[in-house]
Structures are given as structure tokens and as C-alpha cells.
C-alpha atoms as a PDB file:
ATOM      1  CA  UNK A   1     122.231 104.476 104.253  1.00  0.00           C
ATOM      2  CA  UNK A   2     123.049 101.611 102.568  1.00  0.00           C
ATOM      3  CA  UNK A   3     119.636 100.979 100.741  1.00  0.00           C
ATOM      4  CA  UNK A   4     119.337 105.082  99.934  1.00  0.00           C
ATOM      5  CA  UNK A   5     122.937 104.194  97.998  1.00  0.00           C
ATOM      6  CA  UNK A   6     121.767 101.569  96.563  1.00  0.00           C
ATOM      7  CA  UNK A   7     118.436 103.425  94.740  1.00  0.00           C
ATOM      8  CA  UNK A   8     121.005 105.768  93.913  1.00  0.00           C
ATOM      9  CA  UNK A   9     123.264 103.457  91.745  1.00  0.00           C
ATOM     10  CA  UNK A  10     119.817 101.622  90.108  1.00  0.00           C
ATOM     11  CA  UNK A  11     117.952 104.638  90.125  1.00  0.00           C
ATOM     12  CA  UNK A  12     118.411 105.249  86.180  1.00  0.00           C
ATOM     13  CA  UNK A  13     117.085 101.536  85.901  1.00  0.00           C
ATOM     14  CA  UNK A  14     113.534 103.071  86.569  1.00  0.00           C
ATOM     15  CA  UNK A  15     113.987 106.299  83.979  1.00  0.00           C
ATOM     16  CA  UNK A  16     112.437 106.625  80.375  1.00  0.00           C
ATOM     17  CA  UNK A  17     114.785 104.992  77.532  1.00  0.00           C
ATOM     18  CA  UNK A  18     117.834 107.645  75.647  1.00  0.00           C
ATOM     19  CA  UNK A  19     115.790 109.989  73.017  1.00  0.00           C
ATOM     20  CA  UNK A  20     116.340 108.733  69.860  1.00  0.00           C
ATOM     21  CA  UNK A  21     116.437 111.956  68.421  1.00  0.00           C
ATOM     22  CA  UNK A  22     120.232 113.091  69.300  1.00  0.00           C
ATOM     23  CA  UNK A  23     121.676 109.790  67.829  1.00  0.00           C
ATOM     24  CA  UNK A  24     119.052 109.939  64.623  1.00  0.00           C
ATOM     25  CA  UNK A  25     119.978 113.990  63.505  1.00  0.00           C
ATOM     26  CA  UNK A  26     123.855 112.700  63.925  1.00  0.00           C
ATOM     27  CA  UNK A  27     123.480 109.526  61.297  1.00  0.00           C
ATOM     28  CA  UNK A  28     121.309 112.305  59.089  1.00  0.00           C
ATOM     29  CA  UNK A  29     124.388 114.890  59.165  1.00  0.00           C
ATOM     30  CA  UNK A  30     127.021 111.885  58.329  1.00  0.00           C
ATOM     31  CA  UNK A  31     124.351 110.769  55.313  1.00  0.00           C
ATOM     32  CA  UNK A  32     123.993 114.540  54.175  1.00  0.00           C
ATOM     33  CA  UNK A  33     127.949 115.233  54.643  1.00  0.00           C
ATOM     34  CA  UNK A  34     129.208 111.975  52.557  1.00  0.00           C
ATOM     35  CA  UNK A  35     126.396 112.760  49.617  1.00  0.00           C
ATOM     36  CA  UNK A  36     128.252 116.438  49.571  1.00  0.00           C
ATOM     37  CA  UNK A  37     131.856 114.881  48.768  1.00  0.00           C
ATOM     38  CA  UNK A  38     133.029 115.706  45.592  1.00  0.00           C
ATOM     39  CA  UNK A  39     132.703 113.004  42.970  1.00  0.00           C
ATOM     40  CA  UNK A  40     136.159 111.724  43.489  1.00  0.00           C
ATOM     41  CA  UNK A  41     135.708 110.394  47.305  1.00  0.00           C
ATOM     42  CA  UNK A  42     132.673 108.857  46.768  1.00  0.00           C
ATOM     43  CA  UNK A  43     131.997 104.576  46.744  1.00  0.00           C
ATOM     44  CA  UNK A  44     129.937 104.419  44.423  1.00  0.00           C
ATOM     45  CA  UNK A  45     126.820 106.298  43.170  1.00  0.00           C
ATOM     46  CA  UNK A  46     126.168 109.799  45.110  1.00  0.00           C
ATOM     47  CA  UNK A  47     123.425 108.442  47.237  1.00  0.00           C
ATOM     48  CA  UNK A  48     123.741 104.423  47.780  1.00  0.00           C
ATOM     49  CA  UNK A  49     125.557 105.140  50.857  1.00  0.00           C
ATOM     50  CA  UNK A  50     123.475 107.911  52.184  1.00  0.00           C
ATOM     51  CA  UNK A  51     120.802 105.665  51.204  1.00  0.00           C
ATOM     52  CA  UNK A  52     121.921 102.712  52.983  1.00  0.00           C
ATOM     53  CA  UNK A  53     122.493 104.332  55.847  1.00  0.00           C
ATOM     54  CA  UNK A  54     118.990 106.274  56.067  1.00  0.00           C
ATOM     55  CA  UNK A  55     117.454 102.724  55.493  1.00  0.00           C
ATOM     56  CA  UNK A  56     119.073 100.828  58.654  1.00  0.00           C
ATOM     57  CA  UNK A  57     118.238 104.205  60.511  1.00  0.00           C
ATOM     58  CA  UNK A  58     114.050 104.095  59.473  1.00  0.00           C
ATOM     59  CA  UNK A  59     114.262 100.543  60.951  1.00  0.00           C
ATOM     60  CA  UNK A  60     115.794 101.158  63.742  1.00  0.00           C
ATOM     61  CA  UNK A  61     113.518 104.184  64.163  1.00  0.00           C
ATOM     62  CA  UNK A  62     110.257 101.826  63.806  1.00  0.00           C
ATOM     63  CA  UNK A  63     112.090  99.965  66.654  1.00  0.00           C
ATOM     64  CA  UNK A  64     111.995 102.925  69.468  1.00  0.00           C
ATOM     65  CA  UNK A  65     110.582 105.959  67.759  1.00  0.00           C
ATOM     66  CA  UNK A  66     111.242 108.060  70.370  1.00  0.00           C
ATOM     67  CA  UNK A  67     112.361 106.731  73.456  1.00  0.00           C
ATOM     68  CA  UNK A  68     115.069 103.633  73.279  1.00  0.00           C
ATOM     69  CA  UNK A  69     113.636 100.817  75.210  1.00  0.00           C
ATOM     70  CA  UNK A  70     113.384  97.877  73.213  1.00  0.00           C
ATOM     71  CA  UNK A  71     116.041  95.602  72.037  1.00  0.00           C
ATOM     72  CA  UNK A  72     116.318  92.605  70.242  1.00  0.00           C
ATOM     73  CA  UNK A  73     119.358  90.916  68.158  1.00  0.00           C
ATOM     74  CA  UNK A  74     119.191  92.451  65.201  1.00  0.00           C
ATOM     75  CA  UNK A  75     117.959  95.435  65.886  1.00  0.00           C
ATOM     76  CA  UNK A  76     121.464  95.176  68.047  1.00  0.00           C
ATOM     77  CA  UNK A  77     123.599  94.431  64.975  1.00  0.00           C
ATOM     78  CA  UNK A  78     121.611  97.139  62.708  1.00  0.00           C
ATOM     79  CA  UNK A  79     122.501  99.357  64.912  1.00  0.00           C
ATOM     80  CA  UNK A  80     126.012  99.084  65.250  1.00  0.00           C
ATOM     81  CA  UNK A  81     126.446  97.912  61.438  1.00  0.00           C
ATOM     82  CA  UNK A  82     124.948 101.419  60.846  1.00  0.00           C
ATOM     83  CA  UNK A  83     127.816 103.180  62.775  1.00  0.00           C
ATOM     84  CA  UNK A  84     130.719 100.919  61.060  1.00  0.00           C
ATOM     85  CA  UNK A  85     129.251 101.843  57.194  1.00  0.00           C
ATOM     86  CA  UNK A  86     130.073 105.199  58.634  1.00  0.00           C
ATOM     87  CA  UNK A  87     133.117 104.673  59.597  1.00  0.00           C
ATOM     88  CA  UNK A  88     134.408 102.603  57.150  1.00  0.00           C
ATOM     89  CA  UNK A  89     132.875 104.439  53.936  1.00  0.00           C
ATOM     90  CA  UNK A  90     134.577 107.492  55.883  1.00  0.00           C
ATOM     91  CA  UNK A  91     138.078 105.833  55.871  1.00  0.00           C
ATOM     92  CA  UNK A  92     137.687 104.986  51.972  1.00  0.00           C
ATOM     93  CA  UNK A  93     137.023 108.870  51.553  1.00  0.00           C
ATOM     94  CA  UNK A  94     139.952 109.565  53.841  1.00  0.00           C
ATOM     95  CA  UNK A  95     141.868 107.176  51.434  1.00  0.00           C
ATOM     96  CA  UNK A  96     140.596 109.208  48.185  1.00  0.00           C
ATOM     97  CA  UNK A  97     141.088 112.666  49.636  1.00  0.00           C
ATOM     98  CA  UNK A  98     144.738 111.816  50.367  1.00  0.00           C
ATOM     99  CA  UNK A  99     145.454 110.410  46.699  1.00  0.00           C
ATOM    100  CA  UNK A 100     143.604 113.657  45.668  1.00  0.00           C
ATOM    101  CA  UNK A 101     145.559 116.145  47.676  1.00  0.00           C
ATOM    102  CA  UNK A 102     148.749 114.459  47.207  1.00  0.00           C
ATOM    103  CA  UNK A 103     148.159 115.077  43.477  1.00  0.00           C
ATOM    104  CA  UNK A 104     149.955 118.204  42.161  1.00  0.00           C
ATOM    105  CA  UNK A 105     147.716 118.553  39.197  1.00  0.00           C
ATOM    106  CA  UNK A 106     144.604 118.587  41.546  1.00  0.00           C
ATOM    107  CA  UNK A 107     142.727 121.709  42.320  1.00  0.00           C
ATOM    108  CA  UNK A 108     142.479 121.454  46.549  1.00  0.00           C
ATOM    109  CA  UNK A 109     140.084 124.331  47.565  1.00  0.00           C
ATOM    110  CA  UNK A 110     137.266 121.881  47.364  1.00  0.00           C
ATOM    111  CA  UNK A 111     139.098 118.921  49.042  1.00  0.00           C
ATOM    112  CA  UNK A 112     140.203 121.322  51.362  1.00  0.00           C
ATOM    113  CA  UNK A 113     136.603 121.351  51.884  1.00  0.00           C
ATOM    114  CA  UNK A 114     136.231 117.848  51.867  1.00  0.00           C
ATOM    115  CA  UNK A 115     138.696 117.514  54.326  1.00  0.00           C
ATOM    116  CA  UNK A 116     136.440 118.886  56.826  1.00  0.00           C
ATOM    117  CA  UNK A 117     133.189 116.567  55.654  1.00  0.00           C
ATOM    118  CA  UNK A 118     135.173 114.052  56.469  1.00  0.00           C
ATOM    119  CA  UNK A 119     136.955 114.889  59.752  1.00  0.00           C
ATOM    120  CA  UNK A 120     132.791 115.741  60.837  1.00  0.00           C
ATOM    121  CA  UNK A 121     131.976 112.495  59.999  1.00  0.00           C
ATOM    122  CA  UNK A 122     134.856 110.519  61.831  1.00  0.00           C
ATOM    123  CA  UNK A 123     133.571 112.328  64.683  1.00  0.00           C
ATOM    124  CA  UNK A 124     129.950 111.418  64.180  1.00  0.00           C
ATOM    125  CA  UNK A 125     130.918 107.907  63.111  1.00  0.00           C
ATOM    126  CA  UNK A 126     132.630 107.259  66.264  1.00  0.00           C
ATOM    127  CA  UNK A 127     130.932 108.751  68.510  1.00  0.00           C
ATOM    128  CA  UNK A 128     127.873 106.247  67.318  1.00  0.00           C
ATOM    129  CA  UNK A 129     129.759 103.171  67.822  1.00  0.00           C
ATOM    130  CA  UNK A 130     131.341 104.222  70.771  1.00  0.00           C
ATOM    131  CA  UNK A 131     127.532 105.069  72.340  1.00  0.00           C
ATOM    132  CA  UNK A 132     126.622 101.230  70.779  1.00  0.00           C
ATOM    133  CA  UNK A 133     129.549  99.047  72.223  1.00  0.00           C
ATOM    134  CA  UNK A 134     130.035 101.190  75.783  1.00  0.00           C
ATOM    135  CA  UNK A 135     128.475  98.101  78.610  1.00  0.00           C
ATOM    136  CA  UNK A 136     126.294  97.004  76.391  1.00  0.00           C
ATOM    137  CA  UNK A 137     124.700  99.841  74.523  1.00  0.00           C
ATOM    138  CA  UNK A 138     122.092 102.389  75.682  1.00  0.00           C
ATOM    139  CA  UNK A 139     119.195  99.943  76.187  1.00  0.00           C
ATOM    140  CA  UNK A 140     121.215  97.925  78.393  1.00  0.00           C
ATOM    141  CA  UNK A 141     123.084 100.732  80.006  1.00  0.00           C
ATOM    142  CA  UNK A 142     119.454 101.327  81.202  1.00  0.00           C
ATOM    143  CA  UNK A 143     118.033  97.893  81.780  1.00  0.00           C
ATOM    144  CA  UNK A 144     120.147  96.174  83.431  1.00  0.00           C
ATOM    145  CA  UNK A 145     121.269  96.023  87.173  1.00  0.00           C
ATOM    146  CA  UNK A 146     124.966  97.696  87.213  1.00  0.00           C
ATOM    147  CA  UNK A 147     126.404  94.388  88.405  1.00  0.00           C
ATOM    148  CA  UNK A 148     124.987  92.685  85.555  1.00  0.00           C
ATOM    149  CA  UNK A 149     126.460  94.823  82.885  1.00  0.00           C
ATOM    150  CA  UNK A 150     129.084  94.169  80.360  1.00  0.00           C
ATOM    151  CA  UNK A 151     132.514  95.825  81.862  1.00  0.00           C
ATOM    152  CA  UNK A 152     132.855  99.251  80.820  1.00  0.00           C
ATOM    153  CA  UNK A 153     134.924 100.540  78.184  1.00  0.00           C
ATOM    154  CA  UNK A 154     135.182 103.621  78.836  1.00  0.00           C
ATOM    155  CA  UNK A 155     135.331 105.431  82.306  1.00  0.00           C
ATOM    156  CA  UNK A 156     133.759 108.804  82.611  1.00  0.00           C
ATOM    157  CA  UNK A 157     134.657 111.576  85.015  1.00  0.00           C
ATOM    158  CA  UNK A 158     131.050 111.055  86.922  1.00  0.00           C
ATOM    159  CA  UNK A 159     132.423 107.269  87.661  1.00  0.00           C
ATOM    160  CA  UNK A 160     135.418 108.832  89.969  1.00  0.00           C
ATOM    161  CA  UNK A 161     133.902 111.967  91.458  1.00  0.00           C
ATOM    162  CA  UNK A 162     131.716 109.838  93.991  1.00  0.00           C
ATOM    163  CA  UNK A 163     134.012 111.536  96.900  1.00  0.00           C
ATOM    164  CA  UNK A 164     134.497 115.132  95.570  1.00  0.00           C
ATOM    165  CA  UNK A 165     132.476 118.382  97.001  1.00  0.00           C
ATOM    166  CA  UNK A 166     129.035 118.057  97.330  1.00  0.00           C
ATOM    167  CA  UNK A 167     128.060 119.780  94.175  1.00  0.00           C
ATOM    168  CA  UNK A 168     130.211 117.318  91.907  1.00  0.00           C
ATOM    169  CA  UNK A 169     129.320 114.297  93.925  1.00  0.00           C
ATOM    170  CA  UNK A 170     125.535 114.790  93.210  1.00  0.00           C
ATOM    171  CA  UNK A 171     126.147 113.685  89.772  1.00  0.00           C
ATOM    172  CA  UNK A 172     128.593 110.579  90.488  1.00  0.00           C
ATOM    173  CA  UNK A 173     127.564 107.464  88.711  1.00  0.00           C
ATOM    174  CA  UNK A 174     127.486 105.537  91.995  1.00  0.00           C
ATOM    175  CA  UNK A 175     125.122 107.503  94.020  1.00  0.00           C
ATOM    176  CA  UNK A 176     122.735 109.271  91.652  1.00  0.00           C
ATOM    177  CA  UNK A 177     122.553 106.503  89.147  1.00  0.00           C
ATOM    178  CA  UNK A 178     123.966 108.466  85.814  1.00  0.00           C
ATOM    179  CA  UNK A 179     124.783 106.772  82.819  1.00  0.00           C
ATOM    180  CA  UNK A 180     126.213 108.142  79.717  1.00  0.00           C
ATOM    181  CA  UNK A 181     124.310 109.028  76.647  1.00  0.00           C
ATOM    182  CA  UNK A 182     125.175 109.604  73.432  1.00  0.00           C
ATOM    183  CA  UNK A 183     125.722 113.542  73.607  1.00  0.00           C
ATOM    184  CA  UNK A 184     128.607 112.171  76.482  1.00  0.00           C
ATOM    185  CA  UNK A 185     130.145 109.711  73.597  1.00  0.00           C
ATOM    186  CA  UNK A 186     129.793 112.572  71.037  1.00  0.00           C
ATOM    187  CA  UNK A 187     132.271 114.853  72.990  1.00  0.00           C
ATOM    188  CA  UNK A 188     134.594 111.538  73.738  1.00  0.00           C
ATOM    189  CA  UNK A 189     134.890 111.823  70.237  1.00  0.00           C
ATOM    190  CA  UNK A 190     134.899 115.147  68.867  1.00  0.00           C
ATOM    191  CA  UNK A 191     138.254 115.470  72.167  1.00  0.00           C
ATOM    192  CA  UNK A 192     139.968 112.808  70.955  1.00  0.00           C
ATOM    193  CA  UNK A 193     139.720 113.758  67.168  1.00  0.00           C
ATOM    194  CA  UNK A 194     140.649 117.176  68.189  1.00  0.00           C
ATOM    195  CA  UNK A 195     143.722 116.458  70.646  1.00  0.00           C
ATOM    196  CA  UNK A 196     144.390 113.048  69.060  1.00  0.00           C
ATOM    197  CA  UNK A 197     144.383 111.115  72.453  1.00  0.00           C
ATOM    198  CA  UNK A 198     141.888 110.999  75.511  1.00  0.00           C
ATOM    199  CA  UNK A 199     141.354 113.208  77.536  1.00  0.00           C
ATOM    200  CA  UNK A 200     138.792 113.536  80.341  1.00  0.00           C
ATOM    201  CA  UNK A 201     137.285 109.857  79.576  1.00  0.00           C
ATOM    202  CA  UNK A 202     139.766 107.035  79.393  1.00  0.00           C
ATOM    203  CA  UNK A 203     139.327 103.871  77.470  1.00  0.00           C
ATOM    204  CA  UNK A 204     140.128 100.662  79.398  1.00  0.00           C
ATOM    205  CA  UNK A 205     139.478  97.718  76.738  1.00  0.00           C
ATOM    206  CA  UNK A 206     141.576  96.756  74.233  1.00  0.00           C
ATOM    207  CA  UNK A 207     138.584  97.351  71.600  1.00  0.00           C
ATOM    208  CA  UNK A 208     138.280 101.214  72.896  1.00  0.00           C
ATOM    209  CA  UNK A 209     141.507 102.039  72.950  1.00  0.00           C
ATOM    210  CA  UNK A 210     142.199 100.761  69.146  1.00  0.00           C
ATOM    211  CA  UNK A 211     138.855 102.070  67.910  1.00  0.00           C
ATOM    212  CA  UNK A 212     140.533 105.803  69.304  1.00  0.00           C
ATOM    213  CA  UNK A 213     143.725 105.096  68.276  1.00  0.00           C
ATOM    214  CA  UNK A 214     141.812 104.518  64.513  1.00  0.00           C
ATOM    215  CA  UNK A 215     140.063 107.750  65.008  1.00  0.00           C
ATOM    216  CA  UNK A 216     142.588 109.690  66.089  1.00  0.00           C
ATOM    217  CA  UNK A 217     144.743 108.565  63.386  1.00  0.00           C
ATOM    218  CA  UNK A 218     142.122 109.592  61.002  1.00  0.00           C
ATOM    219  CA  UNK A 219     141.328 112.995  62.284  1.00  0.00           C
ATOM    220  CA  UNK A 220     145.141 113.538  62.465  1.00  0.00           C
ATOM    221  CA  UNK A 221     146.197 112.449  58.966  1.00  0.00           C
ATOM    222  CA  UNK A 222     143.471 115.373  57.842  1.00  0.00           C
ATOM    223  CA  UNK A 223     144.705 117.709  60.142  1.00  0.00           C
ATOM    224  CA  UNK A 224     148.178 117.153  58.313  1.00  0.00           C
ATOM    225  CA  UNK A 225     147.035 117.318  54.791  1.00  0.00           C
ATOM    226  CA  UNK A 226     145.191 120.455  55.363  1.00  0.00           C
ATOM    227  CA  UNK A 227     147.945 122.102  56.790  1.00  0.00           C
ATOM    228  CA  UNK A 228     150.688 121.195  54.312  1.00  0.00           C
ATOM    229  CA  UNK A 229     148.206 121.762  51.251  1.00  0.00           C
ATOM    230  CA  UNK A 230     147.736 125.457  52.934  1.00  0.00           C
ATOM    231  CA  UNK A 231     151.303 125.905  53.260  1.00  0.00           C
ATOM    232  CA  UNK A 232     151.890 124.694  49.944  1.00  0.00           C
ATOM    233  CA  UNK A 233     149.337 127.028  48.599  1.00  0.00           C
ATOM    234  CA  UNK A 234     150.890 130.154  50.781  1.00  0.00           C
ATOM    235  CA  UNK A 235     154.330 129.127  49.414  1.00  0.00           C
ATOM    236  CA  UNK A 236     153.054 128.812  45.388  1.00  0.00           C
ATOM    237  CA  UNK A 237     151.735 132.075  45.940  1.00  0.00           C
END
């Protein structure tokens, strides 16, 4: 028993590297979104960021084309600089589209728009460098022996259900050898920029839980100026 548990916990050591594709069509939506801003929340030219961020994804892409199984250093920090240019060239936008909706004078159907470019791409954004960071990041989350990964920083519901009914144990983390991918950090984050705090997966670093207290801070501040600039526009008319 012991040894069939055990080829159950390593068992995703032996399975193909994450696609590359889910993670890839993400980073092209958060490039297409922030070249679609209006003029006024972008950094710069239209399409340095977009850009920028297609760039670090081609050579990451030349890395693993399609299945993620090599790592090295900078590939590493290429990968997770990509996610924080989202993020932070986000947060600048976020910045912007408040001084823009804030304005009286300013015409808001568009930002109103914007608004939701922007809560898209804090999702995205997050979701990436949440699916980089989590035990070491999806090359290691398949490489390595469990004992010899980083500690989590994030716990998933399939890393407690180990000694539920049979048909929710199959997928536990500790007997069938699941890991997360970055679909699972994609819904982490689209949750907690939804209901502003987790709420099936629960961060247990001090990193995670700042990183969703950021987001969630984010996605709430839009949330706010959408609704008072629609009220505001119900009341004026």
C-alpha cells in the first residue's frame, strides 16, 4: 500500500510538461486588451507595451513551444517579469482611469469600457504570476519530487480532499499525483477579483496573500468607479 501511495503522489513527476498554449492566448488577450485603452490610460506609445510583452512571450515560446519542460534562470525571470509588466502597466491604467472618471468634464462611456479592459487584465495578470511563483512554477511543480519543492503558496481543494468519498478522493493531490495548472490559477484569480477575498483556494505565504490583497484591491476600486459613474449618470439623467 505504501509504495502504490507513493506512485500516486510522484505520479505527475512522469507526465508531459503544462501546454503552453493556455498561458500564451492569456498574455495575447492582456497585450490585445491594453493596446485597446483609450489614449489617456496608456504608458506610452499604443503598442510598446503590447510589444514588450509579445517579445518576452516569443522567447519564452522558443523555450518550450508546446509542452513546458525546460527551465533555466532566465528563462525563469522572463517569465515572471512578463506577468509583473502586466500587472504593473495595469495598475498605471487603473491609476489613469480613476483621474479620468473622477473628472466631471470627462465623457465615461468609453472608460466605462475601459474599466472592464482593465479589470480582464488584473485577472489575467495575476493569474500568470500566481501560476509562476506557486512551489516553484510549473516546470518544477512537475520535476521535482514533492518533498523537494518550494512550500506552497497556495492550497487547493484537491490538497485536503485525500479522505472524502471515493469519487472526490480520486483526484486528491496526495494519492493521484495532481498539480495545479494554470487554468486552476486563472479561476484563483478571476474568484478573488470577483468576491474580493479567497475563496475555495487559500493563500498561506505572506507574498500570496499581499499579491491578492493587491488584486483584490484593484478589481474592487473598478467595481466602485463603475458603479458610482452609473449612478451618477442615472441621477444626471
Amino acid at each position: 500500500m505504501p509504495d502504490a501511495l507513493d506512485e500516486g503522489r510522484e505520479r505527475r513527476r512522469v507526465a508531459e510538461g503544462e501546454h503552453r498554449l493556455p498561458p500564451a492566448i492569456a498574455v495575447v488577450v492582456a497585450a490585445a486588451t491594453y493596446a485597446l485603452l483609450p489614449e489617456s490610460l496608456l504608458l506610452g506609445p499604443r503598442f510598446v507595451i503590447p510589444a514588450v510583452e509579445l517579445a518576452l512571450l516569443t522567447a519564452l515560446i522558443c523555450t518550450n513551444p508546446v509542452r513546458m519542460t525546460r527551465e533555466s534562470r532566465w528563462s525563469r525571470r522572463v517569465a515572471i517579469g512578463l506577468a509583473v509588466i502586466v500587472i504593473l502597466t495595469n495598475l498605471v491604467a487603473l491609476g489613469l482611469l480613476v483621474h479620468e472618471l473622477t473628472s466631471k468634464s470627462t465623457d465615461g462611456s468609453p472608460l466605462l469600457i475601459a474599466a472592464l479592459q482593465v479589470w480582464l487584465t488584473n485577472v489575467i495578470g495575476f493569474g500568470l504570476l500566481f501560476w509562476e511563483l506557486d512551489r516553484g512554477g510549473p516546470i518544477a511543480r512537475r520535476k521535482l519530487r514533492r518533498k523537494d519543492l518550494p512550500p506552497a503558496d497556495w492550497r487547493f481543494s484537491q490538497d485536503e480532499n485525500d479522505d472524502a468519498v471515493d469519487e472526490v478522493a480520486v483526484s486528491a493531490s496526495r494519492t493521484s499525483g495532481w498539480v495545479p495548472t494554470f487554468v486552476d490559477y486563472l479561476y484563483v484569480s478571476l474568484t478573488n477579483s470577483s468576491a474580493f477575498s479567497p475563496t475555495d483556494t487559500m493563500p498561506l505565504s505572506s507574498r500570496a496573500k499581499l499579491l491578492m490583497g493587491v488584486e483584490a484591491t484593484a478589481a474592487l476600486l473598478v467595481c466602485l468607479l463603475v458603479i458610482s459613474r452609473a449612478v451618477g449618470a442615472l441621477g444626471g439623467g
